[in-house]
Protein backbone atom coordinates (compact mmCIF):
# COMPACT_ATOMS: atom_id res chain seq x y z
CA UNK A 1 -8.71 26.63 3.73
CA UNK A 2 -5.49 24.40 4.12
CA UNK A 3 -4.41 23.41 0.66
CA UNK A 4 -4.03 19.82 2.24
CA UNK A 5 -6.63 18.33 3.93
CA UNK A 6 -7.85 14.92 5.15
CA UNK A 7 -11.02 13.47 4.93
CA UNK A 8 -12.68 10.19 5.84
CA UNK A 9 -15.41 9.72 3.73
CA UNK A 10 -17.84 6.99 2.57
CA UNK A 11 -18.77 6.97 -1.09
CA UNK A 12 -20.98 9.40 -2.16
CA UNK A 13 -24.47 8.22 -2.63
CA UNK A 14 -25.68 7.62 -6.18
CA UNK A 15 -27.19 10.91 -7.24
CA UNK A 16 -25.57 10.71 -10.84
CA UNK A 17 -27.45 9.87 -14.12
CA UNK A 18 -27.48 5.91 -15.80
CA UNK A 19 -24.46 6.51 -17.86
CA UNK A 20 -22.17 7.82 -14.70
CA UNK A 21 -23.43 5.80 -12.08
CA UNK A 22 -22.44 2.87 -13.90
CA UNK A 23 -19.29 3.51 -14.48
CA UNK A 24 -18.89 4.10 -10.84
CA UNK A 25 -18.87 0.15 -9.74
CA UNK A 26 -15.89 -1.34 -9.06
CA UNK A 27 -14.26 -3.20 -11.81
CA UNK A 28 -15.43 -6.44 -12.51
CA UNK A 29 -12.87 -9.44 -12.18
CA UNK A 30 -12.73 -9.83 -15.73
CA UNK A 31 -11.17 -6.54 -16.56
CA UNK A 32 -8.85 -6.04 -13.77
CA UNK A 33 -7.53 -9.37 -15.37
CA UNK A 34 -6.68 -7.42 -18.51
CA UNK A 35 -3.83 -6.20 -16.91
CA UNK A 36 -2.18 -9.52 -16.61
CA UNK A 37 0.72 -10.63 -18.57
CA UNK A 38 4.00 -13.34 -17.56
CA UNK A 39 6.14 -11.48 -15.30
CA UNK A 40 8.93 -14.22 -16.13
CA UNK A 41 9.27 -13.36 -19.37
CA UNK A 42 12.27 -10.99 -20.55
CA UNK A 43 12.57 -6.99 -20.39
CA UNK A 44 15.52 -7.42 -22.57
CA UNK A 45 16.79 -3.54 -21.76
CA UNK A 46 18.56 -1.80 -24.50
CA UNK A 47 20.32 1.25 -23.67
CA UNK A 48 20.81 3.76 -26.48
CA UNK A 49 22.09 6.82 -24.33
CA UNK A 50 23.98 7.99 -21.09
CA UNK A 51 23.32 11.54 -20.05
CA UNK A 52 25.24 12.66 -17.16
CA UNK A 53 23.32 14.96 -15.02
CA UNK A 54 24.45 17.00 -11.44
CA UNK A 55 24.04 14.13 -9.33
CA UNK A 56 22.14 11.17 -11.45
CA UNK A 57 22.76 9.57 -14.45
CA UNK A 58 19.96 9.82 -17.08
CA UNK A 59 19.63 6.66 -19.04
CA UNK A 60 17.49 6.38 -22.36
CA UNK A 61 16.95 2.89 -22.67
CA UNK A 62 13.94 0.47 -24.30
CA UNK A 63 12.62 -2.37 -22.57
CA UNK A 64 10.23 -5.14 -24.05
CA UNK A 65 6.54 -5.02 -23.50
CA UNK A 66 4.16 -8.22 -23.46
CA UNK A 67 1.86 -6.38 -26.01
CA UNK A 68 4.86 -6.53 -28.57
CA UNK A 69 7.33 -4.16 -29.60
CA UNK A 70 9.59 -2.26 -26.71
CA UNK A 71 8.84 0.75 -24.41
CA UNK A 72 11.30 3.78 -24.50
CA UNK A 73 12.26 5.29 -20.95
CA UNK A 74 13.96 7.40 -19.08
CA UNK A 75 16.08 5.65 -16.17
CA UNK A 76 17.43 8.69 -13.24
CA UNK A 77 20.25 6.67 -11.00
CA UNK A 78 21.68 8.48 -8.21
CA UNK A 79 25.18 8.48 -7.34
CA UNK A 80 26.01 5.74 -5.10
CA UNK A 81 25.32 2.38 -4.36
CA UNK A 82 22.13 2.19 -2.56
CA UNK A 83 19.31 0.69 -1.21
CA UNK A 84 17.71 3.53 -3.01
CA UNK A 85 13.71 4.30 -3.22
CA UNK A 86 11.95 4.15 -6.46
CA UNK A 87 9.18 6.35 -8.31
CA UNK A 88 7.81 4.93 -11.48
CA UNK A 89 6.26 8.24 -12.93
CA UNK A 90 3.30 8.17 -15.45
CA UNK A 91 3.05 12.02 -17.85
CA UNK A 92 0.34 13.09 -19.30
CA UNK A 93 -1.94 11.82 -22.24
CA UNK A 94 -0.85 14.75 -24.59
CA UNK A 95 2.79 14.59 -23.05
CA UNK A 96 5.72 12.27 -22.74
CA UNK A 97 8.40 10.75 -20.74
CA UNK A 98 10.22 14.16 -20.41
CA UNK A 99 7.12 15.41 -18.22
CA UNK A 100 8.51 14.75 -15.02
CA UNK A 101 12.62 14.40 -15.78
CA UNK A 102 13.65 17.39 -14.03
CA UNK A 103 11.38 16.14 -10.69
CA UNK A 104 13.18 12.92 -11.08
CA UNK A 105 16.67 14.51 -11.28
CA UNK A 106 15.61 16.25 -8.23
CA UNK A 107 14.54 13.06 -6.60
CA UNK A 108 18.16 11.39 -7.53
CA UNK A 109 19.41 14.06 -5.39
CA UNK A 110 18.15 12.26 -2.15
CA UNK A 111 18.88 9.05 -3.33
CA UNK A 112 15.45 8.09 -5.45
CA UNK A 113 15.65 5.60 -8.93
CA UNK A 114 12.96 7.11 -11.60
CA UNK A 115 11.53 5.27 -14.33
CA UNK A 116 9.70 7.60 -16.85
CA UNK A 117 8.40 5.46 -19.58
CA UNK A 118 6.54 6.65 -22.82
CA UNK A 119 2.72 5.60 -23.77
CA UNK A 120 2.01 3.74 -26.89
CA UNK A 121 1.04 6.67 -29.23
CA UNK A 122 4.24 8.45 -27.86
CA UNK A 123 6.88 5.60 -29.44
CA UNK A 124 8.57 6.01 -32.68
CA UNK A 125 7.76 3.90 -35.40
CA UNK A 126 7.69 0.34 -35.77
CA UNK A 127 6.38 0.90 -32.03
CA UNK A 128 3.77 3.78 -32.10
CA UNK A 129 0.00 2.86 -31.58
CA UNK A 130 -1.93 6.02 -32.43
CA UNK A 131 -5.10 6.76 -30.77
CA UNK A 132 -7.71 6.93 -33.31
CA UNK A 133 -10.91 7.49 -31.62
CA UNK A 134 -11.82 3.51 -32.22
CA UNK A 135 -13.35 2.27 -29.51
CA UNK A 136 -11.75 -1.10 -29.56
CA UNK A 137 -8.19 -0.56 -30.88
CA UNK A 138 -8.09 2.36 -28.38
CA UNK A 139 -9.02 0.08 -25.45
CA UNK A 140 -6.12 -1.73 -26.13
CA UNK A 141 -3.72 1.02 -26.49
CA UNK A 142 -4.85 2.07 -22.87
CA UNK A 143 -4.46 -1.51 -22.04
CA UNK A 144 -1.45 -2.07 -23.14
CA UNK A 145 0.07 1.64 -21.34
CA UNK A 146 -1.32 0.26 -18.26
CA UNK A 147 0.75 -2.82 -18.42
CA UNK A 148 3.42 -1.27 -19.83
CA UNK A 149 3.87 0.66 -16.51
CA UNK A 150 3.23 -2.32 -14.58
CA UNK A 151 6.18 -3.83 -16.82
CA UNK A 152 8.56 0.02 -15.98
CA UNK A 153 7.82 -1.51 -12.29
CA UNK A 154 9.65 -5.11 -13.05
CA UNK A 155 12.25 -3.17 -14.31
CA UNK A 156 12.65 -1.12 -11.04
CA UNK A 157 12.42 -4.06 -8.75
CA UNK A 158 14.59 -6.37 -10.54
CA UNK A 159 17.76 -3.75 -9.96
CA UNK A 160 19.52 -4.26 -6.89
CA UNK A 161 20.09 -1.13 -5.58
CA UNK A 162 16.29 -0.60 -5.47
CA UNK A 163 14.70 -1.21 -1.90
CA UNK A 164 11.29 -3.09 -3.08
CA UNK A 165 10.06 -1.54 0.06
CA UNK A 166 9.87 1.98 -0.78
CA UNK A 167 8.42 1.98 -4.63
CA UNK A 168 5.96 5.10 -5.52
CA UNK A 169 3.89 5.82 -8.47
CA UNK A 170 2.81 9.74 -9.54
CA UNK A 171 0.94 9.99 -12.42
CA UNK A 172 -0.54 13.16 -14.15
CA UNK A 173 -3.72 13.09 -15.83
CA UNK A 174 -3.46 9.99 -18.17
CA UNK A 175 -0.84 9.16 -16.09
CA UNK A 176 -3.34 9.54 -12.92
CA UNK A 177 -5.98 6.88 -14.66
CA UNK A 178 -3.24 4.64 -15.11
CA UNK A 179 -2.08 4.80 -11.08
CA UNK A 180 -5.60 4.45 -10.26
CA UNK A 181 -5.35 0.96 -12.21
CA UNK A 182 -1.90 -0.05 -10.87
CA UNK A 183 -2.46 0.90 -7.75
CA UNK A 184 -5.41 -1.50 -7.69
CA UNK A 185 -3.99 -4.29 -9.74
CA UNK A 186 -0.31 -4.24 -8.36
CA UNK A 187 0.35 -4.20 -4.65
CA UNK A 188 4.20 -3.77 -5.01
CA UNK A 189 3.31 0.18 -4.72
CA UNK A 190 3.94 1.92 -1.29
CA UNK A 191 2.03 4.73 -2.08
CA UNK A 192 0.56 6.41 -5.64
CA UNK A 193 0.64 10.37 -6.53
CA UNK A 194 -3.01 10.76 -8.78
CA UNK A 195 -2.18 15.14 -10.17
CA UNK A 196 -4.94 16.22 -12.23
CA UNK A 197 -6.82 13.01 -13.06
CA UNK A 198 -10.49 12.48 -13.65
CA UNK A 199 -12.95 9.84 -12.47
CA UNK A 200 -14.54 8.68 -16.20
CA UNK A 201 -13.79 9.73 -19.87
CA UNK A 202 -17.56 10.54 -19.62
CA UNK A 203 -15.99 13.52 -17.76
CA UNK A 204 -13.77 14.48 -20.19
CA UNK A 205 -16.11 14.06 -23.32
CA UNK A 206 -18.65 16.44 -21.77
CA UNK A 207 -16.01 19.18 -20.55
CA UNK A 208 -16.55 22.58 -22.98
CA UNK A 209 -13.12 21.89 -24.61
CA UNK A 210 -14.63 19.11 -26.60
CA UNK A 211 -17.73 20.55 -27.74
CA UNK A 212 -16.52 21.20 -31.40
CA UNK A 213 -15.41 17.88 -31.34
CA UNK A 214 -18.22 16.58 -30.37
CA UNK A 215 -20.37 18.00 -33.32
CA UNK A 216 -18.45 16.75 -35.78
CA UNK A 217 -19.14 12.61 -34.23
CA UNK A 218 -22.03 10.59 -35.62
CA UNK A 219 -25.36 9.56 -33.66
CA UNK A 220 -24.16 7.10 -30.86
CA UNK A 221 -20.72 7.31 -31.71
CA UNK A 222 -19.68 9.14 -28.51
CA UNK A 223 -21.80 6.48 -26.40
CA UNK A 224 -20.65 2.98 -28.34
CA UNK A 225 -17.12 4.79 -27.20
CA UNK A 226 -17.48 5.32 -23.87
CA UNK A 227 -19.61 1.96 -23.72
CA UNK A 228 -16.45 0.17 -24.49
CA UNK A 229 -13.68 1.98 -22.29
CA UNK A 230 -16.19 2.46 -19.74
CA UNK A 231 -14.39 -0.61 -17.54
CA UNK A 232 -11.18 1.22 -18.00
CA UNK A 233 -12.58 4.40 -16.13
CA UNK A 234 -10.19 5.25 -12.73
CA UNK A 235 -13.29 5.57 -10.98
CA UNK A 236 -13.76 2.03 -11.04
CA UNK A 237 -10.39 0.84 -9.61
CA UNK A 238 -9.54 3.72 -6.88
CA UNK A 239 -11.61 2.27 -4.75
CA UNK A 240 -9.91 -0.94 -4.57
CA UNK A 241 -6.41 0.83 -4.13
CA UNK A 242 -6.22 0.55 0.13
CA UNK A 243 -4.59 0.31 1.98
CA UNK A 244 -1.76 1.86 -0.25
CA UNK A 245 -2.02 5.59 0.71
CA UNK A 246 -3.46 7.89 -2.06
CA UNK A 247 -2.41 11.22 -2.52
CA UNK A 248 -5.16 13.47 -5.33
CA UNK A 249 -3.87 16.94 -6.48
CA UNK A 250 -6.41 18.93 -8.29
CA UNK A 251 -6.57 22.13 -10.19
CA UNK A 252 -8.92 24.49 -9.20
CA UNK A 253 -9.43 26.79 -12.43
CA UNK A 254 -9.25 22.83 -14.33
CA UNK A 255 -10.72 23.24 -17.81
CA UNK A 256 -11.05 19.77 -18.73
CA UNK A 257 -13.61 18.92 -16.20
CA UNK A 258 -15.97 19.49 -13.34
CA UNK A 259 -15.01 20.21 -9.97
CA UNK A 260 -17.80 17.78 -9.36
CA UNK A 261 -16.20 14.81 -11.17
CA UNK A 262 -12.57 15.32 -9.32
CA UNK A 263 -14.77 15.47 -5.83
CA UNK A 264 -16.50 12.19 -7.39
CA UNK A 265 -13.01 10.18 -7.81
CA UNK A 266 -11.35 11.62 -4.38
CA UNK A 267 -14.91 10.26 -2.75
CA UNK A 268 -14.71 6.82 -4.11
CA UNK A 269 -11.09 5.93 -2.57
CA UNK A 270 -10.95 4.71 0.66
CA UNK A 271 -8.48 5.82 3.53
CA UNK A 272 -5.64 6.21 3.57
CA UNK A 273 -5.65 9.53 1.47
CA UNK A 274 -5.28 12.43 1.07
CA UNK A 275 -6.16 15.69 -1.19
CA UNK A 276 -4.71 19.09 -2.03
CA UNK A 277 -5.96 21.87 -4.58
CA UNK A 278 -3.88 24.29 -6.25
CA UNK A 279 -5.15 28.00 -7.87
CA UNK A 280 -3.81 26.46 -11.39
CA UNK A 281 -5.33 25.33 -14.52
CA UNK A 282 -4.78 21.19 -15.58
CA UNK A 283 -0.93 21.18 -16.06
CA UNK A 284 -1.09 21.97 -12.47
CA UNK A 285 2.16 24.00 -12.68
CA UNK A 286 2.14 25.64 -9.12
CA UNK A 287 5.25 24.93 -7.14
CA UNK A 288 3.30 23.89 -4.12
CA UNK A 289 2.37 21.05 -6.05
CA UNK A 290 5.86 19.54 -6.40
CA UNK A 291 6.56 20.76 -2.56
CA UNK A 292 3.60 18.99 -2.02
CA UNK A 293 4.47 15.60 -3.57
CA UNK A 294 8.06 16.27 -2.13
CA UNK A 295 6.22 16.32 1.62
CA UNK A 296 4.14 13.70 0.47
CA UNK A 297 6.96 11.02 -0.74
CA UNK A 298 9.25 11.96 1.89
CA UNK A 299 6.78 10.54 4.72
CA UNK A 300 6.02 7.65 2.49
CA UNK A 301 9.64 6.66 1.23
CA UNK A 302 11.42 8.19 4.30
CA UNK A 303 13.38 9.69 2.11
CA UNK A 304 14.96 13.45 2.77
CA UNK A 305 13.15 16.67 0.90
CA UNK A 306 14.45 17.76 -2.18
CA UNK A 307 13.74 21.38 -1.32
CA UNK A 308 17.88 22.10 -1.18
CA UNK A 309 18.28 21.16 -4.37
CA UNK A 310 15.03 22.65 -5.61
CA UNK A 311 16.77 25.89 -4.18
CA UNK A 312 20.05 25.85 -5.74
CA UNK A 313 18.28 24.93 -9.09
CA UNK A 314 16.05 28.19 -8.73
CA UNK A 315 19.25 30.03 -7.34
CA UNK A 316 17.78 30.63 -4.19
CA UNK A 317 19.45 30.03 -0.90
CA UNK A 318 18.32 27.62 1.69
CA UNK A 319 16.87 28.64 4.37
């Protein structure tokens, strides 16, 4: 089977217990409104570091985020003057910014700006917001991620060498929830990258690696959880992403959760998209992947491949 394939599919029909098929409705007005916030007000950037990198300049910078207290980020600016595309990337909920730097170095190569911003529990003190397993205070840590990329966005489109034309979001796991949100809240996106995300934290909560976690939580604990973030779940935004194109990448040997629930989330988008599965566990760490997304963002962007560079990194020649 072609690792990348297109389908044109209506949403699957609801064969899914209470719980699940609830959280597959799309997110009421109410919610999507939690992602709101005064896009007049300052980012007040403060750079801290230059790195200078083959091609790009690596920036560690904060910015200020509506929620309080500042976002730290990585900013990749090619050489040159521009009008240059933009990727805002989005790492994974165990990760941080550094995730994706050496993609986005890659990406300078051909002319892209990269913003790789760090999630709320990722920030150094007096700015870290550790998740705690409390329903409520969690919500708003996810809340507040979400808007923080939104805010990473404004920071891209307010530069002048950016063309506001040719913006991208990819997003890994966490990351991929988050792109499912932005990419239904925020129309400023060309296109959004989802790698390795799931449709509900229902999914993730009943995968095997969180069974001994799961013993150790009181009666109804688990459910008064999920109850609250439930509104939060991608599932309920990815349908209201088109028409920005979607591109899913999925792991096939994924330990996290069902190959069920990722067919679930690639089912409720609409068309455009497109899908692509790789013989790799959750950090989905097969090269096609990143050849993929290169294909992928140079259609989108019209931007050139970064395979050259890719090459010369690995030591390989082009051929």
């Amino acid at each position: 089977m072609s690792r990348m394939r297109r389908a044109s599919c209506a949403l699957a029909a609801n064969l899914f217990v209470a719980p699940v098929a609830l959280a597959q409705q799309p997110a009421p007005a109410s919610s999507r409104g939690w992602f709101d916030y005064d896009h007049k007000q300052s980012l007040d950037i403060q750079e801290t570091t230059r790195y200078e990198r083959p091609g790009c300049t690596v920036v560690d910078l904060t910015y200020a985020t509506p929620k309080g207290g500042r976002v730290p980020a990585f900013l990749v600016i090619p050489k040159g003057t521009g009008p240059f595309a933009a990727i805002l990337f989005g790492h994974w909920g165990g990760g941080n910014r550094t995730e994706f730097l050496p993609e986005a170095e890659l990406y300078a190569q051909v002319g892209v700006v990269s913003l790789l911003p760090d999630y709320p529990w990722d920030r150094p003190e007096p700015w870290h917001r550790a998740l705690s397993f409390a329903p409520d205070s969690d919500k708003e840590s996810y809340v507040q991620a979400a808007v923080d990329m939104r805010r990473g966005l404004d920071l891209l489109l307010v530069r002048s060498d950016v063309d506001a034309r040719r913006v991208a979001y990819v997003g890994h796991s966490y990351g991929a929830q988050w792109g499912a949100i932005l990419a239904a809240v925020d129309r400023r996106f060309k296109t959004a990258i989802l790698v390795g995300g799931t449709p509900t934290l229902r999914d993730v909560f009943e995968g095997p690696p969180t069974a001994e976690f799961r013993k150790r939580l009181k009666p109804g604990q688990l459910e008064k959880y999920l109850d609250v973030n439930r509104p939060l779940d991608a599932i309920n935004f990815v349908g209201l992403a088109a028409p920005i194109p979607l591109f899913f990448q999925f792991a096939t040997f994924e330990q996290n959760f069902s190959r069920a629930a990722m067919d679930r989330l690639y089912e409720a988008a609409r068309e455009p998209k497109s899908v692509a599965w790789y013989d790799t566990g959750h950090d989905l760490n097969d090269p096609k992947a990143i050849a993929d997304r290169d294909r992928w963002l140079d259609a989108q962007l019209a931007i050139q491949t970064i395979r050259p560079f890719l090459e010369a990194e690995l030591g390989l020649s082009h051929r």
